[in-house]
Protein backbone atom coordinates (compact mmCIF):
# COMPACT_ATOMS: atom_id res chain seq x y z
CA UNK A 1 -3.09 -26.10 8.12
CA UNK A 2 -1.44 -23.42 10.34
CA UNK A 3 -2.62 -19.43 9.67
CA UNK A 4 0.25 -17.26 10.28
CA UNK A 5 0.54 -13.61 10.91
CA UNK A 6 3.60 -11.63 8.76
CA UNK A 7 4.88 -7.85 9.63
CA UNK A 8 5.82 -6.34 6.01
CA UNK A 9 6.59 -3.07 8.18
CA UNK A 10 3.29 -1.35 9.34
CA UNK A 11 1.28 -4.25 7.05
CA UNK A 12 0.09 -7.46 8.77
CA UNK A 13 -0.37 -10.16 6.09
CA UNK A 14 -2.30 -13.18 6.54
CA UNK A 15 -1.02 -16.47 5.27
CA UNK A 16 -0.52 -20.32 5.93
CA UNK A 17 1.21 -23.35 6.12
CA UNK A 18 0.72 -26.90 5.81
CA UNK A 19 2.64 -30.13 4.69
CA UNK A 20 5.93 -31.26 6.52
CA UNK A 21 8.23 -28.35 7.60
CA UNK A 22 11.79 -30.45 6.87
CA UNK A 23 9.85 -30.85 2.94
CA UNK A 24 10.91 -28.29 -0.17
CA UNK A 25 9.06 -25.11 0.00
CA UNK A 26 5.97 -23.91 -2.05
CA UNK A 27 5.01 -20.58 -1.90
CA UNK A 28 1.44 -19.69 -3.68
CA UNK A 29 0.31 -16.24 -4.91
CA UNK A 30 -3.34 -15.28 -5.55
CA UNK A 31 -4.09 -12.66 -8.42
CA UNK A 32 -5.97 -9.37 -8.06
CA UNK A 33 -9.82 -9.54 -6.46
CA UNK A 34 -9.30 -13.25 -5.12
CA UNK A 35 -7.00 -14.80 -1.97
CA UNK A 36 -4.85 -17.28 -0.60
CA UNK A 37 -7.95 -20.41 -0.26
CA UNK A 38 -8.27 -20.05 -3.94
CA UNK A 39 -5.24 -22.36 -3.67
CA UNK A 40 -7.00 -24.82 -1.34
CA UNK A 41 -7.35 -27.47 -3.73
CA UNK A 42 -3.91 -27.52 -5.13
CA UNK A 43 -2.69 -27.43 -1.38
CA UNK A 44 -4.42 -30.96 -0.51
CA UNK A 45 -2.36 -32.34 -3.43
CA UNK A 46 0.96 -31.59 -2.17
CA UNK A 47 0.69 -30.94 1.52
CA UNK A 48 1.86 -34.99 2.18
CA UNK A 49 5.54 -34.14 0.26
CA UNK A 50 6.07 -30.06 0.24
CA UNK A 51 5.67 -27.53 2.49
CA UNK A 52 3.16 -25.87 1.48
CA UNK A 53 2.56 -22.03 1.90
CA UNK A 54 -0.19 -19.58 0.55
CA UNK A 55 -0.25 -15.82 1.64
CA UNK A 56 -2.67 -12.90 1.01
CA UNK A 57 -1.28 -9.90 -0.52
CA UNK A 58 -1.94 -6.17 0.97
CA UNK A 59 -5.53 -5.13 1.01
CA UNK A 60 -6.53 -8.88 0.30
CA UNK A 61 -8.20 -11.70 2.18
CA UNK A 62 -7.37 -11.31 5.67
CA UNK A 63 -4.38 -9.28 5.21
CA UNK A 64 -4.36 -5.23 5.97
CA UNK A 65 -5.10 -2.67 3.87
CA UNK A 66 -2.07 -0.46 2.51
CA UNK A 67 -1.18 2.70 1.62
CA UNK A 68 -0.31 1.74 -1.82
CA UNK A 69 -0.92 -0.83 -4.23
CA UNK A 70 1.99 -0.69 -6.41
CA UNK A 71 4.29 -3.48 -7.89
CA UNK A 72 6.74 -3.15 -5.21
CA UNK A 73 4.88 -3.33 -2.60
CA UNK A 74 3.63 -6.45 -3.56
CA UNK A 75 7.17 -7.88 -3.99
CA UNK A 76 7.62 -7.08 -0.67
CA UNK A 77 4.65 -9.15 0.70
CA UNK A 78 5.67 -11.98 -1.38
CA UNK A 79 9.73 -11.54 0.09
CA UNK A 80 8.08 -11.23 3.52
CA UNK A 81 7.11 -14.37 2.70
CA UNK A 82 10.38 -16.11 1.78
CA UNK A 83 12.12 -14.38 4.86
CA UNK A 84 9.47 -16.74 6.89
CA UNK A 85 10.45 -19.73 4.89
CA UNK A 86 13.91 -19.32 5.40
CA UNK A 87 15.23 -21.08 2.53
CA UNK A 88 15.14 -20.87 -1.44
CA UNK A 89 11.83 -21.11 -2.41
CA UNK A 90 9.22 -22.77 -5.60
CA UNK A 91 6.76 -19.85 -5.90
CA UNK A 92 3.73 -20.73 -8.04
CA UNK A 93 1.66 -17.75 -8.87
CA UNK A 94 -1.23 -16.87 -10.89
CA UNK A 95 -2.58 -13.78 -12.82
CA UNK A 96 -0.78 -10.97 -10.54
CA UNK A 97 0.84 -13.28 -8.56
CA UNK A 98 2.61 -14.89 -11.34
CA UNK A 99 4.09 -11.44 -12.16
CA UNK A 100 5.47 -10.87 -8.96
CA UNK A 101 6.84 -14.40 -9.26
CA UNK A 102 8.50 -13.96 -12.15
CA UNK A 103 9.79 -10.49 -11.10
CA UNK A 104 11.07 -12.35 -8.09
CA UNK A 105 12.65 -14.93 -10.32
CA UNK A 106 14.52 -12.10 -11.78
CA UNK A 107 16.47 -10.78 -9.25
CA UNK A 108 15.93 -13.13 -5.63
CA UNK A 109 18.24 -15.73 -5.06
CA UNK A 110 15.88 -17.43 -2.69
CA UNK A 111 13.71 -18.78 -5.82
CA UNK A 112 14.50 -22.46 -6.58
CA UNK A 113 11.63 -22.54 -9.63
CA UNK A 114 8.65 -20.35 -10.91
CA UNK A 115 5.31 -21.68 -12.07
CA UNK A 116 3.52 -18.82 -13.60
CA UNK A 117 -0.50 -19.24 -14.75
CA UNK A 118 -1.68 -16.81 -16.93
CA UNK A 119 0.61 -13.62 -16.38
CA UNK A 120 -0.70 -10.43 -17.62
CA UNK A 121 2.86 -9.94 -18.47
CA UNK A 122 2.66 -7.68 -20.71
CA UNK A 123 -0.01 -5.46 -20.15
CA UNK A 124 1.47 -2.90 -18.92
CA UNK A 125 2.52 -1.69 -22.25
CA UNK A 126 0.90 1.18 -23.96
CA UNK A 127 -2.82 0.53 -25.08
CA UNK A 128 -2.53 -3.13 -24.38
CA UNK A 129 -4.14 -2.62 -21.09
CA UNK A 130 -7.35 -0.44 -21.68
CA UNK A 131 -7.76 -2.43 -24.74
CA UNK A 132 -7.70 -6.16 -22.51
CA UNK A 133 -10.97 -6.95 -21.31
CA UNK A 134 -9.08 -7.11 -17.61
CA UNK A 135 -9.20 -3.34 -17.62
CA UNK A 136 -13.44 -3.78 -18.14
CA UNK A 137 -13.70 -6.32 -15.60
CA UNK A 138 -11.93 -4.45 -12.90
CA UNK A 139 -13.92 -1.56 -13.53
CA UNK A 140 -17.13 -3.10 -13.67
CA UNK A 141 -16.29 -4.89 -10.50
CA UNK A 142 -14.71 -1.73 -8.63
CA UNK A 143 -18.00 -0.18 -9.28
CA UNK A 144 -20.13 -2.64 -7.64
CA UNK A 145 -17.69 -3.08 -4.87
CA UNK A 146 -17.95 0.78 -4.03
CA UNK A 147 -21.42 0.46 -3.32
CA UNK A 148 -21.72 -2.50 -1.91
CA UNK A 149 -18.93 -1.50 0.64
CA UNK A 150 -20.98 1.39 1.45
CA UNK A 151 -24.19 -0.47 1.79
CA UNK A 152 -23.48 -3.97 2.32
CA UNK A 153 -26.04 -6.60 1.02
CA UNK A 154 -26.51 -10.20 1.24
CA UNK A 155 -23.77 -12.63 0.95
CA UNK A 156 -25.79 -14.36 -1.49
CA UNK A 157 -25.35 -11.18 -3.39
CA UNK A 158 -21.79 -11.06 -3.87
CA UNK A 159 -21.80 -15.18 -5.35
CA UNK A 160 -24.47 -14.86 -7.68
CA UNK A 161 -23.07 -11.84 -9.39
CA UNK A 162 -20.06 -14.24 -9.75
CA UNK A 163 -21.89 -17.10 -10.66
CA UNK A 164 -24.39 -15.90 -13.21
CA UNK A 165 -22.02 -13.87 -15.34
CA UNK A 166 -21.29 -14.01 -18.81
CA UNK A 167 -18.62 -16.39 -19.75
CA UNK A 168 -16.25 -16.32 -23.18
CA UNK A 169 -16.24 -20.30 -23.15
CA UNK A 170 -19.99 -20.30 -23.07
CA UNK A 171 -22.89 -20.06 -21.07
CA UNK A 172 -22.15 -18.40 -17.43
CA UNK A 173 -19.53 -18.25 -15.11
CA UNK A 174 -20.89 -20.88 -12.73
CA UNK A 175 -21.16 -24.22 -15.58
CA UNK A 176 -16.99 -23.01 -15.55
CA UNK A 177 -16.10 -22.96 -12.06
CA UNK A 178 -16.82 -24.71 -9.16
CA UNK A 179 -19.09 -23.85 -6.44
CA UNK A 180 -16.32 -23.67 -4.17
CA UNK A 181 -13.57 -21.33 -6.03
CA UNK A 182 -16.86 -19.11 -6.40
CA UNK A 183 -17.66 -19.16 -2.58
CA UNK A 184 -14.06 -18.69 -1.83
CA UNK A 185 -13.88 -15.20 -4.90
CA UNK A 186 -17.39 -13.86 -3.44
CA UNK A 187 -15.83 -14.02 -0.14
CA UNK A 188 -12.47 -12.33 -1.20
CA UNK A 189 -14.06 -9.38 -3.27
CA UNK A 190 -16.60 -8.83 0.15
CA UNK A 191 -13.03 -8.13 1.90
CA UNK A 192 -10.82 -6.97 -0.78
CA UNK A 193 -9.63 -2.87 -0.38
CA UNK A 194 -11.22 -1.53 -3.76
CA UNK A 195 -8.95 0.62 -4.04
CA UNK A 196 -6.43 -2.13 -5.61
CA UNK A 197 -8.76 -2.52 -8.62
CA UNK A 198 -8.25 0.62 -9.97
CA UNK A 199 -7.74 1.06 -13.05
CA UNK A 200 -4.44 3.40 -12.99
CA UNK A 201 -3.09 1.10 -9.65
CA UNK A 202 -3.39 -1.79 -11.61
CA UNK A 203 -2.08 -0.61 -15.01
CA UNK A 204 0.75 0.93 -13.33
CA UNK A 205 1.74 -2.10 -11.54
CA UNK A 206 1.95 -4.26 -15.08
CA UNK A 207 3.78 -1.35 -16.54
CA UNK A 208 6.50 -1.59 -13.54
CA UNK A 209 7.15 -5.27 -14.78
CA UNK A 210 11.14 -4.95 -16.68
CA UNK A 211 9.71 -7.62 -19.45
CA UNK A 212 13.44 -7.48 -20.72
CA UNK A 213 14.63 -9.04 -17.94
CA UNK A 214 15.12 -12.64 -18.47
CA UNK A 215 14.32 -15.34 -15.62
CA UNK A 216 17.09 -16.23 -13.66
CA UNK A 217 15.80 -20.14 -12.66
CA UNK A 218 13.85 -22.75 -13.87
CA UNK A 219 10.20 -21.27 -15.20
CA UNK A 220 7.16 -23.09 -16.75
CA UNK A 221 4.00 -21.36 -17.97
CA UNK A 222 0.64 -21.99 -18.78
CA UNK A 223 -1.73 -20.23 -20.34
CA UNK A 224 -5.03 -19.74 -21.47
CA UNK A 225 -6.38 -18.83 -24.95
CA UNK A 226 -6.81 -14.96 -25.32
CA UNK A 227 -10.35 -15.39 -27.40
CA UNK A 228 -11.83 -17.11 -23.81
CA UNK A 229 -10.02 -14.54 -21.43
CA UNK A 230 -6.71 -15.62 -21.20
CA UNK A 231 -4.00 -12.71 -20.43
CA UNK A 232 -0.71 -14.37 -22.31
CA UNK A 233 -1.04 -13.99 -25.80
CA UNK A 234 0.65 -16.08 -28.70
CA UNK A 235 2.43 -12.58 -29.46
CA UNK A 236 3.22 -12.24 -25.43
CA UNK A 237 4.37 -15.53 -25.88
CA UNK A 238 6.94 -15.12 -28.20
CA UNK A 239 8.54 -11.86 -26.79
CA UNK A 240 8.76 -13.75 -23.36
CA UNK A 241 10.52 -16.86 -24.94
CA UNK A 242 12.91 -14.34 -27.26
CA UNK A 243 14.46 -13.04 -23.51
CA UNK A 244 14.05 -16.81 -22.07
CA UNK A 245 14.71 -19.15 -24.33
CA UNK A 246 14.58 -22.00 -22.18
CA UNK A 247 10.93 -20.83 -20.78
CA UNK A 248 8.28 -23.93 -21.02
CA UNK A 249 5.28 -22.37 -22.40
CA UNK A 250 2.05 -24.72 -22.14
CA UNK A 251 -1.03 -23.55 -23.77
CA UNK A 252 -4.57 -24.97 -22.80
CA UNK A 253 -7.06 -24.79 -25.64
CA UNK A 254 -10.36 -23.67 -24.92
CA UNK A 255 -9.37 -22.55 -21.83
CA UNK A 256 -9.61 -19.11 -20.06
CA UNK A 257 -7.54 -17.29 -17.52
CA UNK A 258 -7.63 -19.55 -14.31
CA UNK A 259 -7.30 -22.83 -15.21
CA UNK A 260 -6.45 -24.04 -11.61
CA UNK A 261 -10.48 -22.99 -10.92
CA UNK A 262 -11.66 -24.26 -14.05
CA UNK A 263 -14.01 -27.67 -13.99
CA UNK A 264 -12.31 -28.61 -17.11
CA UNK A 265 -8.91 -28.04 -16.61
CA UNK A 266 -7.71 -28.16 -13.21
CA UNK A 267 -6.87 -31.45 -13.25
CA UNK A 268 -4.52 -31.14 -16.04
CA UNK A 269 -3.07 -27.67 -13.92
CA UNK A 270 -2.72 -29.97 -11.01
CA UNK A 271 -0.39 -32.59 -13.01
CA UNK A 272 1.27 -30.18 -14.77
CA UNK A 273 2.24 -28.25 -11.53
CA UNK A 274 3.51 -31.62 -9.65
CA UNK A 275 5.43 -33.00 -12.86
CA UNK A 276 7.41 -28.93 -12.85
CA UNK A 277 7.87 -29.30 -8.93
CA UNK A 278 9.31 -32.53 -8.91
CA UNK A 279 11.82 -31.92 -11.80
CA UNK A 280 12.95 -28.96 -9.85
């Protein structure tokens, strides 16, 4: 794996590449609070047939901090992106990545496919947000991270208040997700800018999304239950499929909002991701 450094004007933004160069492009997009390694796993299942790459978004991992942390700016970290590939594009996203891929897939001619995990797709619209328990979350989260950016504690800190959460499926956050995707979030939300988990940053950003708009290239999403945390809802789904009619929509029972970090179901994410990328 290769780290690369990408100018999105004044904003350096940290990302990587692995997997033959000559080999179809994969570009991977983290959602709010985590960063690029929370891909790592999925990368060591393609790397030996696609080019694999995986970039930080403003005011994430390694990348600088911005200005602004609206829906556009995004975008433009994720077209930075595809300028350094050089060539049409699968982008596989997740959470807020999969709504900037799927706003890409809208409008960019440079996207061959989208692969979109658990949009918040429509949250944006009025009510839907504050009443999500994403807008909770965030703020419980932004609140710690003020403090603790101010007075920084132990590492160990920032994993076990990860770990030992409550979880919708049961039990605590840890018997969900492996030790590793925890490491790898504990480590992002030490570095993330706060400021991006706001609540009006991020509500504004969903409510940017043109929901309307169908997709404009091969899509396939999968989604969690809403009862255990998902964001895509079985009304969410049916809007999305009355503008796309040729959408895949995959649902995972008894699943939450990251399956590709779940112990139960990222196997299933993995094949469902290579069986989409090698149709396309």
């Amino acid at each position: 794996m290769t780290d690369l450094t990408l100018a999105n004007g004044n904003v350096r933004l940290a990302a990587s590449v692995d997997g033959p160069m000559d080999a179809v492009p994969v570009l991977f997009l983290h959602g709010a609070s985590v960063s690029r390694d929370t891909w790592d796993e999925t990368r060591q299942r393609l790397i030996d047939r696609y080019c694999v790459w995986t970039l930080d978004f403003r005011g994430h991992g390694h990348s600088d901090r911005a200005p602004n942390y609206d829906l556009a700016g995004y975008i433009s970290d994720a077209e930075t992106a595809l300028a350094a590939i050089g060539r049409p594009a699968i982008v596989v996203g997740h959470s807020l990545g999969a709504c900037v891929a799927g706003v890409l897939s809208q409008t960019n001619p440079n996207i061959r496919a989208v692969f979109l995990e658990d949009p918040p797709w429509f949250l944006g619209r009025l009510e839907e947000w504050s009443n999500s328990i994403f807008s909770k979350l965030f703020s419980l989260l932004l609140l710690r991270l003020t403090k603790w950016q101010q007075e920084p504690p132990p590492f160990t800190t920032y994993v076990e208040f990860l770990s030992n959460g409550p979880d919708r499926l049961g039990g605590v956050v840890k018997d969900h997700i492996s030790a590793r995707h925890l490491l790898s979030h504990a480590s992002a939300i030490q570095r993330v800018d706060p400021r991006c988990l706001r609540d009006d940053c991020l509500k504004e950003a969903l409510s940017s999304i043109s929901t309307e708009r169908p997709f404009l290239c091969p899509a396939k999403l999968v989604r969690g239950e809403e009862r255990f945390g998902g964001a895509f809802s079985d009304e969410h789904a049916g809007s999305l499929l009355a503008t796309n009619p040729h959408l895949e929509v995959v649902q995972y029972k008894q699943c939450g909002h990251h399956p590709h970090r779940m112990l139960g179901f990222e196997q299933r994410f993995f094949d469902d991701l290579e069986d989409f990328i090698a149709k396309t």
